[in-house]
Protein backbone atom coordinates (compact mmCIF):
# COMPACT_ATOMS: atom_id res chain seq x y z
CA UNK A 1 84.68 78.90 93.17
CA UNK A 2 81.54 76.78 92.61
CA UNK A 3 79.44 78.74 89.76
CA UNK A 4 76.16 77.34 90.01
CA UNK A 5 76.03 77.47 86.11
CA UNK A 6 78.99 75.55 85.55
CA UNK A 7 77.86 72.91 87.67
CA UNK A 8 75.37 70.45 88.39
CA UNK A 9 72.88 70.96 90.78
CA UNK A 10 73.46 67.47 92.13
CA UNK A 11 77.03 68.83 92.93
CA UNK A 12 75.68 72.36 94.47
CA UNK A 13 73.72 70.77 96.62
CA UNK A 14 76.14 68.02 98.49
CA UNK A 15 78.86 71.18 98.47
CA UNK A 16 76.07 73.04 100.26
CA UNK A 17 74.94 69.55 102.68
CA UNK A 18 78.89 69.09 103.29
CA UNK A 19 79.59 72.94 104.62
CA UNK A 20 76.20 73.24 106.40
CA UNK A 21 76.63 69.99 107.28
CA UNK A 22 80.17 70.63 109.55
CA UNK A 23 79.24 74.12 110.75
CA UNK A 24 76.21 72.34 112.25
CA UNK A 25 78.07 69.68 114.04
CA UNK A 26 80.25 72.35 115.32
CA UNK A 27 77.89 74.48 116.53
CA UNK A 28 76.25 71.20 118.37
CA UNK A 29 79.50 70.58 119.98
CA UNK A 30 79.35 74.38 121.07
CA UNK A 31 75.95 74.35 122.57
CA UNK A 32 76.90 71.59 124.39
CA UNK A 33 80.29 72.69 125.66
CA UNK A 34 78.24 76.00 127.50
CA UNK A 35 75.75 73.45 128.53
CA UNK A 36 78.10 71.06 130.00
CA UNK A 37 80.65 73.41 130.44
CA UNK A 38 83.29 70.54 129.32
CA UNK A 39 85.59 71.64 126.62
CA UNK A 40 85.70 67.48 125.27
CA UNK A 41 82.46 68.76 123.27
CA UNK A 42 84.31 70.91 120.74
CA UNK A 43 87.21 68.60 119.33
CA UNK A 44 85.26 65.46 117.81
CA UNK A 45 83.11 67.94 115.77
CA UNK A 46 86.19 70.21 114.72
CA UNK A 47 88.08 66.71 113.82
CA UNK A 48 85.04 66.26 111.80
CA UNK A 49 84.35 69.37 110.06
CA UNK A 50 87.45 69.58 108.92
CA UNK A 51 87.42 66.38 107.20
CA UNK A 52 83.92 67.58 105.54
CA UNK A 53 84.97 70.98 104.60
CA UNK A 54 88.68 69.50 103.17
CA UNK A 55 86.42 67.29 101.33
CA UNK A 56 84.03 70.52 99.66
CA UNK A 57 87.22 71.95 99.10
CA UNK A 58 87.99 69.21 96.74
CA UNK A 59 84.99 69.40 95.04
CA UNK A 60 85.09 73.02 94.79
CA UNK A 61 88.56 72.95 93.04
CA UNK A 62 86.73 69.81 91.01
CA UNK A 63 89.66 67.11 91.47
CA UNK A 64 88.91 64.48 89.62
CA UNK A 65 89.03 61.73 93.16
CA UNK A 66 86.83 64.39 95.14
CA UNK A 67 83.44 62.88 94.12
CA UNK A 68 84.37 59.23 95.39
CA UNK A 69 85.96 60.89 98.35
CA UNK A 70 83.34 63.03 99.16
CA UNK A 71 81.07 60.62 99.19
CA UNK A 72 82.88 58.18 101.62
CA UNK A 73 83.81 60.94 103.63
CA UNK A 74 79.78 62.34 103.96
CA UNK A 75 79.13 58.65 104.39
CA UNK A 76 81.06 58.44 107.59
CA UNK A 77 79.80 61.74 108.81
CA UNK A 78 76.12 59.80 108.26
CA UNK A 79 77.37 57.25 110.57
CA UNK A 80 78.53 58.96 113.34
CA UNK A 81 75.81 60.66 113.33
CA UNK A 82 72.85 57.58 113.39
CA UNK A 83 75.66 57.08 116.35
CA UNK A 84 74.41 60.08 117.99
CA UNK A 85 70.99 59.20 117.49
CA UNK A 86 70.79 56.01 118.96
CA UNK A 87 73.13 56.77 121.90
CA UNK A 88 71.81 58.19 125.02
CA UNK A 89 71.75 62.39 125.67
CA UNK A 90 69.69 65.02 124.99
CA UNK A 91 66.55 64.86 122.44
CA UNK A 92 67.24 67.44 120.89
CA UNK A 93 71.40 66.39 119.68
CA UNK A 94 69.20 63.35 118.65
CA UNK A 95 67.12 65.25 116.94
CA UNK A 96 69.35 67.81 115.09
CA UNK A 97 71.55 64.41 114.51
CA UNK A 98 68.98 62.52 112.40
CA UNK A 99 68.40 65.38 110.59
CA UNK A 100 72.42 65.78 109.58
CA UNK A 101 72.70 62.07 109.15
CA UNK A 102 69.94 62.27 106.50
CA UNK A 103 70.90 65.13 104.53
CA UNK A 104 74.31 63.75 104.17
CA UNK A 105 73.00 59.97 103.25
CA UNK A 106 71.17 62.72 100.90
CA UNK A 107 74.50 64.09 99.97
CA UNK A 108 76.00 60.72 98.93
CA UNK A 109 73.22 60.11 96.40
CA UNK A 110 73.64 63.31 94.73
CA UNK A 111 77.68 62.41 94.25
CA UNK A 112 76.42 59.25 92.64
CA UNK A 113 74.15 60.89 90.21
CA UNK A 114 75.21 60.82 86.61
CA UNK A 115 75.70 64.73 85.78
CA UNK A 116 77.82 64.65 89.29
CA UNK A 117 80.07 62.09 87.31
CA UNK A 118 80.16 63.39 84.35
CA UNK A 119 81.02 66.61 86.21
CA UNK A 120 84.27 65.26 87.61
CA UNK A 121 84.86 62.91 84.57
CA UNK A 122 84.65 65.27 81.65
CA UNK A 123 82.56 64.95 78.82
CA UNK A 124 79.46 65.92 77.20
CA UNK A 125 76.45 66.84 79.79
């Protein structure tokens, strides 16, 4: 498990964009599946969340590929979700999509940080 003293806070942080991050999109993908009553709203954002939270596993076990992966993984997530944001729909998945689209861009630069890599490298903080 992720001991906050052991690691960075650069690290903490994206593992705690990258799970908030996928139980968010879910929970979008819920709303709208009551809303819509269409059950094509729930598998994109499960598909997706599990990418995110196999990728916080990784850097919760600290594998030594996880950062870079991470990253390109949260990356992604960001895109699909400036997707959301400049497709048509409701204001408010538009909303909550730029907001998840940020904090994972957010994410990404707090993989690329230098204690994050020295983290997953080894070495001397």
């Amino acid at each position: 498990m992720l001991n906050p003293r052991n690691a960075p806070t650069e690290v903490f942080l994206a593992t705690l964009i990258g799970t908030a991050g996928a139980l968010a999109f879910v929970l979008m993908g819920l709303v709208q599946w009551q809303v819509e009553n269409d059950s094509s709203w729930i598998k994109f954002p499960v598909i997706v969340a599990v990418l995110g939270l196999l990728s916080v596993g990784g850097l919760l076990a600290r594998l030594r590929p996880a950062r870079l992966t991470a990253a390109f993984v949260f990356g992604l997530v960001a895109l699909i979700h400036l997707l959301a944001v400049l497709n048509q729909g409701p204001v408010w998945i538009r909303v909550v999509s730029g907001l998840l689209s940020a904090a994972h861009i957010f994410a990404v630069v707090m993989l690329n940080t230098k204690p994050a890599r020295i983290h997953f490298l080894g070495g001397q903080r």
